[in-house]
Protein backbone atom coordinates (compact mmCIF):
# COMPACT_ATOMS: atom_id res chain seq x y z
CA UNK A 1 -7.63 -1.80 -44.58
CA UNK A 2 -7.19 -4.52 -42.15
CA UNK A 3 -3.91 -4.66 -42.31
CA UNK A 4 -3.11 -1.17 -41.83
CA UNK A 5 -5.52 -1.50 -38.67
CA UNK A 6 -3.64 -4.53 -37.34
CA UNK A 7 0.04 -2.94 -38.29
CA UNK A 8 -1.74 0.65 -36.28
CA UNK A 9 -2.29 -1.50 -33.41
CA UNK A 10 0.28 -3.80 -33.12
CA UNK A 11 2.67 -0.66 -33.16
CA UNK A 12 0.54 0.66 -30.11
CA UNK A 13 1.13 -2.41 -28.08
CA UNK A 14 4.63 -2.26 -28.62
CA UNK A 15 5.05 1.11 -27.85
CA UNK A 16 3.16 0.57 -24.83
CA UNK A 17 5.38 -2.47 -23.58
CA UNK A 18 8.53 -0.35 -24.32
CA UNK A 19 7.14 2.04 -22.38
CA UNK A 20 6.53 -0.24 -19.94
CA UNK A 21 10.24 -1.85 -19.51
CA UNK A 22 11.72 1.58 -19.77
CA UNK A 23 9.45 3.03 -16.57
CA UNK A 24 10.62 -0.19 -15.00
CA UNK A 25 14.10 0.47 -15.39
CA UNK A 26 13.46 4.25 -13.82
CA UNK A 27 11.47 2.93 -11.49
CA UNK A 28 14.52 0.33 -10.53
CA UNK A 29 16.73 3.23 -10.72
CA UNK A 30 15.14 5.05 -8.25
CA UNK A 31 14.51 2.21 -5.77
CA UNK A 32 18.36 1.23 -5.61
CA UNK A 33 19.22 4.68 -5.31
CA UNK A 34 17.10 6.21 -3.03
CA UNK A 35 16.25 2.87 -0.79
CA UNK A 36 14.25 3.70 2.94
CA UNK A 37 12.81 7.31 1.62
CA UNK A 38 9.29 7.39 0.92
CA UNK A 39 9.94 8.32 -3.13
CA UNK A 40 10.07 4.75 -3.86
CA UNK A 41 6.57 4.31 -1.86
CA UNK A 42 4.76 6.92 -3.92
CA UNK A 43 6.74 5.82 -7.68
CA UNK A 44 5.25 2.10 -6.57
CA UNK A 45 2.08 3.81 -6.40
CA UNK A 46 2.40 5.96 -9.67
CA UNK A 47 3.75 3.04 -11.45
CA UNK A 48 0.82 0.83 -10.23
CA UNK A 49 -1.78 3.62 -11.66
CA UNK A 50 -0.18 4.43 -14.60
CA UNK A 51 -0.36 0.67 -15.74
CA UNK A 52 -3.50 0.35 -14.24
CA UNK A 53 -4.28 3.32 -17.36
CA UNK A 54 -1.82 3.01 -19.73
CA UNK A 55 -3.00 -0.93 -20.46
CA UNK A 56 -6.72 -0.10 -19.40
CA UNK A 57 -7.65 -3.16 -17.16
CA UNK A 58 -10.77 -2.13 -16.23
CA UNK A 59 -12.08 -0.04 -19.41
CA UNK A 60 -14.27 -0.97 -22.36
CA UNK A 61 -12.51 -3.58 -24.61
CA UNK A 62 -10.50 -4.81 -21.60
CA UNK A 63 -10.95 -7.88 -19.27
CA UNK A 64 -12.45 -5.69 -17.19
CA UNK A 65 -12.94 -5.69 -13.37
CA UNK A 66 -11.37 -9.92 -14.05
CA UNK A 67 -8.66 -8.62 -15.75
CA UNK A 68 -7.70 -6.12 -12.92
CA UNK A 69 -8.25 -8.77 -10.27
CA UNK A 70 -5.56 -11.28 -12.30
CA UNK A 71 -2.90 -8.56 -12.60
CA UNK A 72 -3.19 -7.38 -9.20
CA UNK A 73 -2.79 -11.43 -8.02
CA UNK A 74 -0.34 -11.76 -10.77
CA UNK A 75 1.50 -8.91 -8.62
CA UNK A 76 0.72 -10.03 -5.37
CA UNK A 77 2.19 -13.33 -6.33
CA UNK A 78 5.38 -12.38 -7.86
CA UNK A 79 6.40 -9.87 -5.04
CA UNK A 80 5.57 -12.89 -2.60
CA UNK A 81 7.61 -15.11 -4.08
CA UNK A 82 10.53 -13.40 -4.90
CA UNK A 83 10.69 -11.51 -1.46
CA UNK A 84 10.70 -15.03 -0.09
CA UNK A 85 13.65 -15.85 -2.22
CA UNK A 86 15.55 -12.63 -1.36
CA UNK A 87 14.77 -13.25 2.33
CA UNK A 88 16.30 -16.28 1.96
CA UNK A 89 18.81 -15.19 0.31
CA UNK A 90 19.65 -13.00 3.29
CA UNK A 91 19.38 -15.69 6.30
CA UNK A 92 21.49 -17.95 4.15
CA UNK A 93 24.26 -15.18 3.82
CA UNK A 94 24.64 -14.44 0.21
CA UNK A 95 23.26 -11.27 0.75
CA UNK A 96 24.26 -9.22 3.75
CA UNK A 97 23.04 -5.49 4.45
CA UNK A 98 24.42 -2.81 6.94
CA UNK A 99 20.86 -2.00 7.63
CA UNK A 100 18.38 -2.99 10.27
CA UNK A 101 15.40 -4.87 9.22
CA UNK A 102 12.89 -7.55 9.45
CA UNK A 103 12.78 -10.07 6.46
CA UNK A 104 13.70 -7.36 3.66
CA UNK A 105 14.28 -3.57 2.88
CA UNK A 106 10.87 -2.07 2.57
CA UNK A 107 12.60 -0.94 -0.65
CA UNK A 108 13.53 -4.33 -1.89
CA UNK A 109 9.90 -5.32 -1.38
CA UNK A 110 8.65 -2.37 -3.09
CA UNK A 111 11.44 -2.94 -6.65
CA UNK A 112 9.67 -6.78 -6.68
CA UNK A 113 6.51 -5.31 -6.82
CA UNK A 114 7.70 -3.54 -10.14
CA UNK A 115 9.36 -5.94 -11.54
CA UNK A 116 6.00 -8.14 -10.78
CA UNK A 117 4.60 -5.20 -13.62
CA UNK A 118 7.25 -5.44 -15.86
CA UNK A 119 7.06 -8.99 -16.41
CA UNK A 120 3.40 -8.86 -16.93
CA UNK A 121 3.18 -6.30 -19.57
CA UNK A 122 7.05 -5.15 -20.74
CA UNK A 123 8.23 -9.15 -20.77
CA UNK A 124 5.37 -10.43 -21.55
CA UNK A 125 6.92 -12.27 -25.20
CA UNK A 126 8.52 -14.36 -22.27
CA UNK A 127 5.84 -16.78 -21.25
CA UNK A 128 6.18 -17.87 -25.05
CA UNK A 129 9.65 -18.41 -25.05
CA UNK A 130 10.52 -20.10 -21.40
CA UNK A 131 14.65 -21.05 -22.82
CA UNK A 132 14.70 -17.24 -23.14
CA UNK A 133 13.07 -16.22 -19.60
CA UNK A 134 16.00 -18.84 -18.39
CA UNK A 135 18.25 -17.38 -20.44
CA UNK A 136 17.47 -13.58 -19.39
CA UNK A 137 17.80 -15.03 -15.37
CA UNK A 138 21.00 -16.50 -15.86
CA UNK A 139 22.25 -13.09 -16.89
CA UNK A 140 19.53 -10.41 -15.87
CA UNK A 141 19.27 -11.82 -12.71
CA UNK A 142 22.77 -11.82 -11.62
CA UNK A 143 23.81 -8.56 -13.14
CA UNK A 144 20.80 -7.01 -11.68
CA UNK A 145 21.78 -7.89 -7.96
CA UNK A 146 25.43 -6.81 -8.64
CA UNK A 147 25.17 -3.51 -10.48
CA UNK A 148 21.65 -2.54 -7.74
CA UNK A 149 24.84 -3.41 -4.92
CA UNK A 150 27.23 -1.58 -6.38
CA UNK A 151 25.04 1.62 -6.08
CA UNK A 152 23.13 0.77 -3.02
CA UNK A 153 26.22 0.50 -1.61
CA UNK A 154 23.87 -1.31 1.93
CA UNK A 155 23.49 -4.74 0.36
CA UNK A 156 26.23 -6.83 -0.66
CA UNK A 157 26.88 -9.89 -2.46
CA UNK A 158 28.96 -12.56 -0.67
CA UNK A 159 32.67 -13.64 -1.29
CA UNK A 160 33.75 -15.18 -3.27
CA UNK A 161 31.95 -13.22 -5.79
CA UNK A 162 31.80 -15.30 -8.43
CA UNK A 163 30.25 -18.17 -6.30
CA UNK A 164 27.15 -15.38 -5.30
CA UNK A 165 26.49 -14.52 -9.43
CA UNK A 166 26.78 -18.02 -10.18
CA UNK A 167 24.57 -19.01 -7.43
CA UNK A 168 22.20 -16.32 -8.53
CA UNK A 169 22.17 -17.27 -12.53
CA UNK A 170 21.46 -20.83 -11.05
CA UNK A 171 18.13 -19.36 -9.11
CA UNK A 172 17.38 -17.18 -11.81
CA UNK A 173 17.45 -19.32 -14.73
CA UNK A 174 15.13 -21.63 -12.85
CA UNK A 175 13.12 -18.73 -11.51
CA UNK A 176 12.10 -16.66 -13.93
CA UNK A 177 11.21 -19.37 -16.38
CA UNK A 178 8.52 -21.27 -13.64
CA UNK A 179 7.12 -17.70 -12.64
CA UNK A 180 6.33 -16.97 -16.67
CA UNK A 181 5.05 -20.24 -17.09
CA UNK A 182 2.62 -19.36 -14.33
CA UNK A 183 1.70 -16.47 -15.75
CA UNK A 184 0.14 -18.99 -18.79
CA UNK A 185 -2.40 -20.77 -15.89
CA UNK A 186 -6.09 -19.28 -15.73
CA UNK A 187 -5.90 -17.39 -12.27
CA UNK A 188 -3.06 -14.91 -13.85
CA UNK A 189 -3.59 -15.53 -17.50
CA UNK A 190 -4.40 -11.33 -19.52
């Protein structure tokens, strides 16, 4: 009977982290696409609730109010740190934008803080496996800034091109890996 239980459950989680990576992937959509409207505000916000429910973090059973508190940090810190990165991605000139702004596109901001989610519930399996989190930079990372370009059609990758992706990989697989190992220390840990 325990075994049926654990299969039940298991297949829950799953679903729920699929779910979780394909919202992402709308939510990315929809940031890229429609950058500077307030849509991508109030998806943020939706997207922020509906994890905030769909993984309970402050229910019975949960980590409660502490487990709340570590995924909102877990949030904070990942938007931080890769608007940072972006930023300087911009005043070094491998990204350039025919917009106006400060340090980043209120948009750009707002797609970290979803990714932030997606790492901590969709990609979880990668704080395990930190060859793979380099491995899905190198590429992910990369083809993520050149297809969101393509479409956004306001940001755009230096020239020569293939310098800027393999510039990128070279963040990314270095990135992504140190950020899920994080995610293993107390203050972020689920």
């Amino acid at each position: 009977m325990d075994s049926v239980a654990s299969v039940q459950s298991r297949s829950r989680n799953f679903g729920k982290l699929l779910l979780s990576g394909l919202l992402f992937e709308v939510v990315w959509f929809l940031c890229v696409v429609s950058p500077g409207t307030a849509l991508v505000a109030v998806v943020t916000l939706c997207n922020l609730l509906f994890h905030a429910w769909l993984f309970d973090l402050s229910g019975p059973g949960s980590h409660g109010v502490r487990g709340a508190a570590r995924t909102l940090a877990w949030v904070a810190a990942v938007t931080l740190s890769g608007c940072v990165m972006d930023s300087l991605l911009f005043r070094f000139g491998l990204f350039a934008s025919s917009t106006e702004f400060v340090l980043l596109p209120a948009w750009l901001l707002l797609l970290w803080v979803n990714f932030a989610l997606a790492l901590r519930f969709a990609f979880h399996f990668l704080q395990r496996k930190l060859w793979m989190a380099a491995l899905f930079g190198a590429f992910g990372g990369p083809a993520s800034y050149l297809v969101g370009a393509k479409i956004n059609g306001s940001v755009s990758l230096a020239e020569p091109l293939w310098l800027s992706l393999v510039i990128l990989a070279g963040l990314w697989a270095v990135y992504l890996p140190v950020v899920m190992r994080c995610a293993k220390t107390p203050v972020f840990r689920q």
